[in-house]
Structures are given as structure tokens and as C-alpha cells.
N, C-alpha and C. Protein backbone atom coordinates (compact mmCIF):
# COMPACT_ATOMS: atom_id res chain seq x y z
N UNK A 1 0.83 -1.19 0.00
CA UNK A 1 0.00 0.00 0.00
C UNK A 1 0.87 1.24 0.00
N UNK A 2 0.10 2.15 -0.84
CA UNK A 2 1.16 3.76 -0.36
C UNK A 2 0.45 4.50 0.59
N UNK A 3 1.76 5.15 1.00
CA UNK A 3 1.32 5.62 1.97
C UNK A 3 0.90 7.10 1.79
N UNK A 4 0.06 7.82 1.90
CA UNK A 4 -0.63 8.83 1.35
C UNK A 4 -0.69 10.21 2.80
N UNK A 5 0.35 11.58 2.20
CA UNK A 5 0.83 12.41 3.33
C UNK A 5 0.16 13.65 2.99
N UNK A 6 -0.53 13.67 4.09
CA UNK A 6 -0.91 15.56 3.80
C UNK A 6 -0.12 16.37 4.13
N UNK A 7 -0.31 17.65 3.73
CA UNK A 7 0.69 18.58 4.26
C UNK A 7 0.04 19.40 5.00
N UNK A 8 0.07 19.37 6.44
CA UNK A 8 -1.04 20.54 6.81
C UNK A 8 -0.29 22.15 6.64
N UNK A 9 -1.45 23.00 6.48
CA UNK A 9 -1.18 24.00 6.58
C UNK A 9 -1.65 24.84 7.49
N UNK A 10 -0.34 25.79 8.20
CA UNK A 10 -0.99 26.32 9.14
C UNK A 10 -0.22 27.63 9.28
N UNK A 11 -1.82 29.26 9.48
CA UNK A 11 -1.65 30.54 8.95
C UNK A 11 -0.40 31.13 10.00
N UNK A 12 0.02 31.95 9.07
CA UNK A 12 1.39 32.89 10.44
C UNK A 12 -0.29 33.23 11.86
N UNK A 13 0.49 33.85 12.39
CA UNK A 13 -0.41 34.63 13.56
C UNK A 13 -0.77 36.12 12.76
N UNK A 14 0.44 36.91 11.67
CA UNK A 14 0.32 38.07 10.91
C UNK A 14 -1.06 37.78 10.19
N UNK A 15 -0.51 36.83 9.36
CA UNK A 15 -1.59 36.00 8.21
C UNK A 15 -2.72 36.19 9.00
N UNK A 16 -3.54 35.60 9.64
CA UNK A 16 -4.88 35.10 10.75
C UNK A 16 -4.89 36.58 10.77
N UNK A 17 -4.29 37.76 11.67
CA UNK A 17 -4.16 38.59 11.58
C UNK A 17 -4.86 39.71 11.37
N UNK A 18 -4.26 39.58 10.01
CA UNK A 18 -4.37 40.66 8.95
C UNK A 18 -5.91 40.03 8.14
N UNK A 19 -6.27 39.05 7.99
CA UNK A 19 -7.20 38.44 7.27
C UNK A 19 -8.32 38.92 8.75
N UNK A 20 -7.91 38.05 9.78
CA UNK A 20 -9.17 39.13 10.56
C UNK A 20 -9.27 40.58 10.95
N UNK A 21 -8.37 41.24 10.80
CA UNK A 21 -8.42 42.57 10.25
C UNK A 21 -9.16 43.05 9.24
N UNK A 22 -9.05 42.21 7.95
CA UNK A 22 -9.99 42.68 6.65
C UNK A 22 -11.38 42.56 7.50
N UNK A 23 -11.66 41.51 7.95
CA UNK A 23 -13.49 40.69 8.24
C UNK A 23 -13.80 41.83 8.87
N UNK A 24 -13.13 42.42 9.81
CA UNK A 24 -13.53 43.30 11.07
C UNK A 24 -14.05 44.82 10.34
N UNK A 25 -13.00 44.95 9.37
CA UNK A 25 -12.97 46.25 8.79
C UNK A 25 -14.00 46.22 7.68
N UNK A 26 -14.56 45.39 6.67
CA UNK A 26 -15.10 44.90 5.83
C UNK A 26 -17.00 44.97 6.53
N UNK A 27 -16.75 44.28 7.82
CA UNK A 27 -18.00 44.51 8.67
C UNK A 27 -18.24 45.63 9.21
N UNK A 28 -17.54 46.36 9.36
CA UNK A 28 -17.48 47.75 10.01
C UNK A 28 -18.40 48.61 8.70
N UNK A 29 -17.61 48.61 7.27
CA UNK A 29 -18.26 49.24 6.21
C UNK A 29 -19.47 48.46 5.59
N UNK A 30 -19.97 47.41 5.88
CA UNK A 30 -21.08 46.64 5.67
C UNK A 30 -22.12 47.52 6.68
N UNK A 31 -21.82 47.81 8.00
CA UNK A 31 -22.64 48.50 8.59
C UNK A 31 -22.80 49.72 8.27
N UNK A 32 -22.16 50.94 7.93
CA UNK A 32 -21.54 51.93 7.89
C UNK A 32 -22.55 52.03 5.95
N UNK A 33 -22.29 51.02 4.94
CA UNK A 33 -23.00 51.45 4.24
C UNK A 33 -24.61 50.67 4.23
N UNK A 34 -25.12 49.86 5.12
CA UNK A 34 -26.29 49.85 5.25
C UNK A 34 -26.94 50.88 6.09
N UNK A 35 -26.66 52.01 6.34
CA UNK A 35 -27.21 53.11 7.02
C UNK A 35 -27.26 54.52 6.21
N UNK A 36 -26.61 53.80 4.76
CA UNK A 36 -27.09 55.01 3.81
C UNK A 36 -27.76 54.54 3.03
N UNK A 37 -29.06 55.31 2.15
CA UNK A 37 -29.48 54.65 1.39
C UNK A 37 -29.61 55.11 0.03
N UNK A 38 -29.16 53.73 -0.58
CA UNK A 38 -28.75 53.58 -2.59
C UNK A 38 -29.53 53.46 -3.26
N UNK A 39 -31.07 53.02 -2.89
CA UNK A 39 -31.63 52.77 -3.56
C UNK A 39 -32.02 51.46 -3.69
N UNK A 40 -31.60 50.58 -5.07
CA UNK A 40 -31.67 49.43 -5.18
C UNK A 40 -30.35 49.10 -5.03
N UNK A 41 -29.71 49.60 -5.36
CA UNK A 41 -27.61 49.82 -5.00
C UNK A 41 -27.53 48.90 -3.97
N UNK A 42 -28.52 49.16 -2.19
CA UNK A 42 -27.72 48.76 -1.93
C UNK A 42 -27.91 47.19 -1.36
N UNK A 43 -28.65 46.09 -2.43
CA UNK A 43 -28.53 45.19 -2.58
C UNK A 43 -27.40 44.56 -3.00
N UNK A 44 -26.42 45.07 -4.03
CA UNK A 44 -25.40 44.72 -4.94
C UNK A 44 -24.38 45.32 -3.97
N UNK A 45 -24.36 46.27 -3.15
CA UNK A 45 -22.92 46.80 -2.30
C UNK A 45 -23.03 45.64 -1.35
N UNK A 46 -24.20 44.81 -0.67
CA UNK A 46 -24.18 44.51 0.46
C UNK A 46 -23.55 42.86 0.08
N UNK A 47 -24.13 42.60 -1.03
CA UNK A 47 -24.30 41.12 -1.64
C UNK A 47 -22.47 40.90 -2.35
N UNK A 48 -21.66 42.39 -2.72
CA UNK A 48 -20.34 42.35 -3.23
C UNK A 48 -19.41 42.33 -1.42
N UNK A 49 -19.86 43.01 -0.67
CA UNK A 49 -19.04 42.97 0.77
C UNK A 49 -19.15 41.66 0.90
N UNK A 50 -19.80 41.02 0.86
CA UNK A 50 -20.47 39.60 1.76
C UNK A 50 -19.89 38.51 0.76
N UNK A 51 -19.64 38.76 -0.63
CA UNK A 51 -18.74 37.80 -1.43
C UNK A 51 -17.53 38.48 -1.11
N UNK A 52 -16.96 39.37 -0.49
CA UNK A 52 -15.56 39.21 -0.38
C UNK A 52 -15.13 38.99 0.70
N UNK A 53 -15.90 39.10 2.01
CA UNK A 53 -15.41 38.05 3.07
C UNK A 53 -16.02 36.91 2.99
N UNK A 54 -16.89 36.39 2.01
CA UNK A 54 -16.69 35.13 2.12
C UNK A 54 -15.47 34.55 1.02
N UNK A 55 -15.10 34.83 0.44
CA UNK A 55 -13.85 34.69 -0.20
C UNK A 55 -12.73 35.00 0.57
N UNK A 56 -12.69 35.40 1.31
CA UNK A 56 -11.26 35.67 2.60
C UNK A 56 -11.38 34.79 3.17
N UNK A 57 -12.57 33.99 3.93
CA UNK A 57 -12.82 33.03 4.62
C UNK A 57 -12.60 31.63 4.38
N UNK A 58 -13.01 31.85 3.32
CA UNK A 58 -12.80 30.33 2.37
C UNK A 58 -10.97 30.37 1.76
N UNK A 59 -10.74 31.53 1.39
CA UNK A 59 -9.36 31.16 0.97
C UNK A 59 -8.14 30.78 2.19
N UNK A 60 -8.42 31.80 3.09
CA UNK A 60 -7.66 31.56 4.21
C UNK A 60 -7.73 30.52 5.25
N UNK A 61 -8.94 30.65 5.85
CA UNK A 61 -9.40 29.73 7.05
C UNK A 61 -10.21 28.73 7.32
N UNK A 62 -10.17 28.42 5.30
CA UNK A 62 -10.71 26.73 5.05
C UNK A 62 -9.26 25.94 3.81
N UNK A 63 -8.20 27.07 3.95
CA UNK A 63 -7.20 26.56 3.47
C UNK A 63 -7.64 26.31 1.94
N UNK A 64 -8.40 27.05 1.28
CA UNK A 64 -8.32 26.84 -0.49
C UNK A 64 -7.25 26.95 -1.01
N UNK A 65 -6.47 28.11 -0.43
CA UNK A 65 -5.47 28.41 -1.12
C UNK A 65 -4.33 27.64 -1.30
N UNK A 66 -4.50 26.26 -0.28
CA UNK A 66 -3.33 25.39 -0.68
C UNK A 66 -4.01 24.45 -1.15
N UNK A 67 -5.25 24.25 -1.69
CA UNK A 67 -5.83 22.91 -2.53
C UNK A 67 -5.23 22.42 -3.54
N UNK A 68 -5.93 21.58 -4.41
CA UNK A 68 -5.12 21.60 -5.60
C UNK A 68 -5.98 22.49 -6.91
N UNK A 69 -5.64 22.35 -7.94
CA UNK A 69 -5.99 23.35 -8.64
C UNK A 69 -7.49 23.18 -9.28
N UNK A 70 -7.67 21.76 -9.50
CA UNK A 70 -9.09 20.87 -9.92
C UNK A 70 -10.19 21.84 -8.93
N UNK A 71 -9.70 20.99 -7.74
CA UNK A 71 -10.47 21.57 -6.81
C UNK A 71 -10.64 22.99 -6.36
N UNK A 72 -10.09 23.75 -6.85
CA UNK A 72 -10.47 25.56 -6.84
C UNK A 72 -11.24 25.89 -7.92
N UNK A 73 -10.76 25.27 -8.76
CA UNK A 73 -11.90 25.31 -10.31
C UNK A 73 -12.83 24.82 -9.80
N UNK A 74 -13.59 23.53 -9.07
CA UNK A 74 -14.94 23.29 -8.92
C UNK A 74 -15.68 24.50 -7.95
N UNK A 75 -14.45 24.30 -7.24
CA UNK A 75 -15.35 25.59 -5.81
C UNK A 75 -15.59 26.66 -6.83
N UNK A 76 -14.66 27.06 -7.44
CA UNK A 76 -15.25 28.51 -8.25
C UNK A 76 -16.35 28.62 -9.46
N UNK A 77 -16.07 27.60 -9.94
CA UNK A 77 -17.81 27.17 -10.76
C UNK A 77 -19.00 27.03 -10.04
N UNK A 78 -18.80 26.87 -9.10
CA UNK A 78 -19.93 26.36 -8.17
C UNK A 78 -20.64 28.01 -7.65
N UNK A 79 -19.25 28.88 -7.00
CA UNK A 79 -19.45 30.15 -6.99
C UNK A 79 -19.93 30.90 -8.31
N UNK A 80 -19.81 30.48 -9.08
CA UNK A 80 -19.98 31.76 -10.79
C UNK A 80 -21.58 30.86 -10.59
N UNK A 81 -21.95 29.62 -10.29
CA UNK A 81 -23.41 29.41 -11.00
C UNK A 81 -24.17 29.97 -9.68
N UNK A 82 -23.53 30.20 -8.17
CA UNK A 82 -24.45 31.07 -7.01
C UNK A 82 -24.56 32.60 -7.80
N UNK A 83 -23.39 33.17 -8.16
CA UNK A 83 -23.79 34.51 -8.83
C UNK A 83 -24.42 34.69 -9.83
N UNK A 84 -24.68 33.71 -10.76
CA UNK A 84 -25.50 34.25 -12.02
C UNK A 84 -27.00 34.14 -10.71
N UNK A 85 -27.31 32.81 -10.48
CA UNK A 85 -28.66 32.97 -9.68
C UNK A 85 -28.94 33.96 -9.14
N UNK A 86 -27.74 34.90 -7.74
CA UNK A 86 -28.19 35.72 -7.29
C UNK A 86 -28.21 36.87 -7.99
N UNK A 87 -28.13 37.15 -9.32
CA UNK A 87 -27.83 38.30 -10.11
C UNK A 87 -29.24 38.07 -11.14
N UNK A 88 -29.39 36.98 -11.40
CA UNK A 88 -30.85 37.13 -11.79
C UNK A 88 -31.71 37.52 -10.63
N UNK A 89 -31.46 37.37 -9.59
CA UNK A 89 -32.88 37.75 -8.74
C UNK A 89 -32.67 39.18 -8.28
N UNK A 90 -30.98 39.81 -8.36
CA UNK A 90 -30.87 41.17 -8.40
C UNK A 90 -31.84 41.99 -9.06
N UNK A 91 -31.40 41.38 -10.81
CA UNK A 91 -32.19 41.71 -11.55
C UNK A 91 -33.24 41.94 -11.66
N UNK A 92 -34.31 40.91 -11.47
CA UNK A 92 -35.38 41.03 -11.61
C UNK A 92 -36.62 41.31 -10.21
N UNK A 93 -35.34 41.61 -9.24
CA UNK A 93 -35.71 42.73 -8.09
C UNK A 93 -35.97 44.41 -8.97
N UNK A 94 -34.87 44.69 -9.21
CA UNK A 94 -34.88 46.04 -9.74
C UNK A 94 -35.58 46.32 -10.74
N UNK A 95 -35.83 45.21 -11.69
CA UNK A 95 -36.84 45.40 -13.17
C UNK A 95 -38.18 45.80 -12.20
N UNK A 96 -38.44 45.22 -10.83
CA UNK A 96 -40.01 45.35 -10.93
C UNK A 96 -39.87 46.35 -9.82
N UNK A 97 -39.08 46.91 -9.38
CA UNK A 97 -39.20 48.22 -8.72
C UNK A 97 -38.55 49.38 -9.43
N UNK A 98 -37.93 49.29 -10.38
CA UNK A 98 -38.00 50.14 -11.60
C UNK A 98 -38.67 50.93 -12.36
N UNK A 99 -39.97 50.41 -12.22
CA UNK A 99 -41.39 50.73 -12.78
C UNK A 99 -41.06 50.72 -14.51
């Protein structure tokens, strides 16, 4: 049999850090711009904050970033077919409050 070795990976304390630095700061302006109001805007500001810490989250502190490459391509197809969905329902939020 072979013998089959992972490599774990594990973040500096900077790394962890600085990545919870972004979340903190990222949530700070998630609040900061849900208290102004865009209109229909601010569906798409709130729904673009919220894909980029969840993309910090997933790259950093579910370790994507050391996957292999197959497997970042599925996660990210998987992500492009959540955004067309949630971008049709953007859409056709704003078509019917559009008038």
C-alpha cells in the first residue's frame, strides 16, 4: 500500500491577523454602508461585501489556497453558478421596482 501524506497547513499569527483585520474592517463598512441609502444599489454593495469576506474566509481559514488546482476550479464554478442565480434575482428585483 502507499502511503498517502498531507501537508497541513498552518496561517502565520500576521496572516490570521491581517485576514481578521480585513473581516472586522469589511464589517465595520457593511454597517456603515447599510445606514445610507442607494436605492436598489444597496442590494449589490451589500451582496459584493459579503462575497468578499466570504472569499477571505474560504481562501484563508478553510485553506483553499493550498488545494489543488481541480479543486479551486470546482469551488469557483460552483461560486460563478451562485452569482449568475443571485444576479438574476438582483435583476429582476430592480426590473419590478423600476417601474
Amino acid at each position: 500500500m502507499s502511503e498517502h501524506h498531507q501537508e497541513h497547513h498552518i496561517l502565520s499569527i500576521k496572516t490570521a491577523g491581517t485576514v481578521l483585520g480585513l473581516l472586522l474592517a469589511l464589517t465595520a463598512l457593511t454597517v456603515a454602508v447599510s445606514r445610507i441609502d442607494l436605492g436598489f444599489m444597496n442590494v449589490a454593495v451589500a451582496l459584493t461585501l459579503a462575497t468578499t469576506k466570504s472569499l477571505l474566509v474560504i481562501t484563508y481559514f478553510m485553506h483553499m489556497k493550498y488545494e489543488s488546482r481541480f479543486f479551486r476550479i470546482i469551488v469557483f464554478i460552483c461560486f460563478l453558478i451562485l452569482a449568475v442565480f443571485i444576479g438574476m434575482t438582483f435583476f429582476d428585483v430592480a426590473y419590478r421596482h423600476g417601474g
